[in-house]
Each structure stands twice: as C-alpha cells, then as structure tokens.
Protein backbone atom coordinates (compact mmCIF):
# COMPACT_ATOMS: atom_id res chain seq x y z
CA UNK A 1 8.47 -16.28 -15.03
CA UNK A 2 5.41 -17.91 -16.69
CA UNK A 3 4.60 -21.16 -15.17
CA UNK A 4 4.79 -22.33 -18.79
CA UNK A 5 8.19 -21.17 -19.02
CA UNK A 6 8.72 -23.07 -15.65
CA UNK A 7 7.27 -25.76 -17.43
CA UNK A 8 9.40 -25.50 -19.98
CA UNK A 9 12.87 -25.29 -17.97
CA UNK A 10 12.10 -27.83 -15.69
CA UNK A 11 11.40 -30.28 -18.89
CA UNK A 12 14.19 -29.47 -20.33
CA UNK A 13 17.21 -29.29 -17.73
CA UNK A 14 15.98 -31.90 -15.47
CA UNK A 15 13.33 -33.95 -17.47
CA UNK A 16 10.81 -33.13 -15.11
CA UNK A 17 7.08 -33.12 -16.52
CA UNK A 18 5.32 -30.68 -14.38
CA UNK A 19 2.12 -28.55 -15.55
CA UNK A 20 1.30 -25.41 -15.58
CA UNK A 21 -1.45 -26.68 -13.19
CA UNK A 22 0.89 -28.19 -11.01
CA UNK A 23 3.25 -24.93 -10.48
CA UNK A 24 -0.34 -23.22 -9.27
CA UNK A 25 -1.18 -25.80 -6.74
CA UNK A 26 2.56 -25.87 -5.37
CA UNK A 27 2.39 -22.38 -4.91
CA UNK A 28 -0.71 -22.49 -3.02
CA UNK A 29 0.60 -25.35 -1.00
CA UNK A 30 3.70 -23.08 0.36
CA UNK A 31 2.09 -19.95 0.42
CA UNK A 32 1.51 -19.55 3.68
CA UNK A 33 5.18 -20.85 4.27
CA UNK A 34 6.68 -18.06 2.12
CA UNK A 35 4.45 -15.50 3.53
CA UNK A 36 6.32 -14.61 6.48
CA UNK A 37 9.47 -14.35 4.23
CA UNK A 38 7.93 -12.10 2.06
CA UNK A 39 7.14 -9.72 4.39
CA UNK A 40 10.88 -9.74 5.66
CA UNK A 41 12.29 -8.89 2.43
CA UNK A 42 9.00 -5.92 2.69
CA UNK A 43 10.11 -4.88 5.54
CA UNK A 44 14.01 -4.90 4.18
CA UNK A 45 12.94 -2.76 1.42
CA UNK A 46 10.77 -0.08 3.00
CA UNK A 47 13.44 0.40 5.20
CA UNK A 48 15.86 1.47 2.84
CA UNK A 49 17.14 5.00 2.50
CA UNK A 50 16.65 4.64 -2.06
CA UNK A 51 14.46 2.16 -3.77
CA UNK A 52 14.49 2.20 -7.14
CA UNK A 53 10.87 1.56 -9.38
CA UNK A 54 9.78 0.78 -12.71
CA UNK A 55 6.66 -1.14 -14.24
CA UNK A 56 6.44 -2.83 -17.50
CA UNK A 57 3.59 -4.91 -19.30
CA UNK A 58 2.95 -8.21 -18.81
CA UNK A 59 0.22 -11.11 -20.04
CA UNK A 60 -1.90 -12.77 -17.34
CA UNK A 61 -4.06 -14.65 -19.03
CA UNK A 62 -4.69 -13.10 -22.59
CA UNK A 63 -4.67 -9.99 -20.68
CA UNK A 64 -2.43 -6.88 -20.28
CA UNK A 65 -1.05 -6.38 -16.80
CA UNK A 66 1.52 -4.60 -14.76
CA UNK A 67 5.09 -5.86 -14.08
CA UNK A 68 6.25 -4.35 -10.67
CA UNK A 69 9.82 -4.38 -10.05
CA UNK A 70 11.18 -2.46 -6.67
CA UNK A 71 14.70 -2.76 -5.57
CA UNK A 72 17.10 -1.30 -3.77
CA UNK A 73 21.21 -2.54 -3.87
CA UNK A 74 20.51 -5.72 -2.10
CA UNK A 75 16.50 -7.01 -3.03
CA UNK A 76 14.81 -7.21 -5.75
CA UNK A 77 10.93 -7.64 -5.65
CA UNK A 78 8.88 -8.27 -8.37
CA UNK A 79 4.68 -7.58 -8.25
CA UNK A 80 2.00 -8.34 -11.42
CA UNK A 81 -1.01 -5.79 -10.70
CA UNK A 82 -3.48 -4.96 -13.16
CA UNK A 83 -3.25 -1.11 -12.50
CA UNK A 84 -0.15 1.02 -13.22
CA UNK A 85 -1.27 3.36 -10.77
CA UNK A 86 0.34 4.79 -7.31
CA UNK A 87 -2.18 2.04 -5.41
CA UNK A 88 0.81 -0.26 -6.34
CA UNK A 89 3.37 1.65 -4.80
CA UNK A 90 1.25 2.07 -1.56
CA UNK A 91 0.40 -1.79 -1.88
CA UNK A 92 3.96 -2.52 -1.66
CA UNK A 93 6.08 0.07 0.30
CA UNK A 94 3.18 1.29 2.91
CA UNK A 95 0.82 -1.14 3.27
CA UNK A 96 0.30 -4.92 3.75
CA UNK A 97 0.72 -7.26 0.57
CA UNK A 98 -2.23 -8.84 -0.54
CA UNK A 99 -1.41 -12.30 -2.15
CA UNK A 100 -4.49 -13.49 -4.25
C-alpha cells in the first residue's frame, strides 16, 4: 500500500495526520527491528515444498515497477523491484534480501 493510501486510511479511520514523509522515516526507524522477522518468514517460505508466484505493475514514483507477490498456504510476501526478471526470484527464494 502507497504511503499515500496509508495516509489516507490513517486520516480517515483514526484522524491521524501523518505524511507520506512520515510513513518513510518510521520505516527507516524500525527497519532494522523488522529485519530479522523478515528473514524468518524468508526462511518459512523457501522452505516450503510449493510456492506460488506472480508479478504485476506498480508506480514508484511516476515510474513503472514490479509487484512481487510469493506465497505459499500460510505467508504471503510481497516485493516492488524494477525488473520482472528471474534476478527477483533468486533475490527472494535463494539469496539474501536487500532492503534499500
């Protein structure tokens, strides 16, 4: 979800004004918190017998990206790339995540 949608939601349920600016620098704040949780529900996927794949477009800033979704029957994960190439698929179910 677009940090303007977040915007958006959090406005309107719980009258919350909070930029789009201010989503960004809360993520950055926790990243390294949800890092090690991230690479549990990695390490959850790859380790499943079926994962399911699909990609769809997606605007990152007036631009056309990737929407990565993998899943199997109990996580979904969800990746923006700028490539719809197999580099994503190695990114995500080989190798180590790399989190701008």
């Amino acid at each position: 979800m677009s940090y303007n949608k977040s915007s958006n939601i959090f406005k309107e349920i719980y009258s919350l004004d909070i930029s789009e600016g201010g989503f960004a620098n809360l993520f950055k704040q926790v990243k390294n918190h949800l890092d090690p949780k991230v690479e549990e529900i990695l390490s959850r996927l790859r380790g499943s017998r079926i994962v399911y794949s699909d990609e769809t477009s997606a605007r990152v800033n007036g631009k056309n990206e990737w929407e990565w979704v993998f899943q199997n029957e109990e996580i979904c994960f969800h990746v923006i790339r700028p490539s719809r190439g197999q580099n994503v698929i190695e990114d995500v179910m080989i190798t180590n995540l790399r989190f701008g």
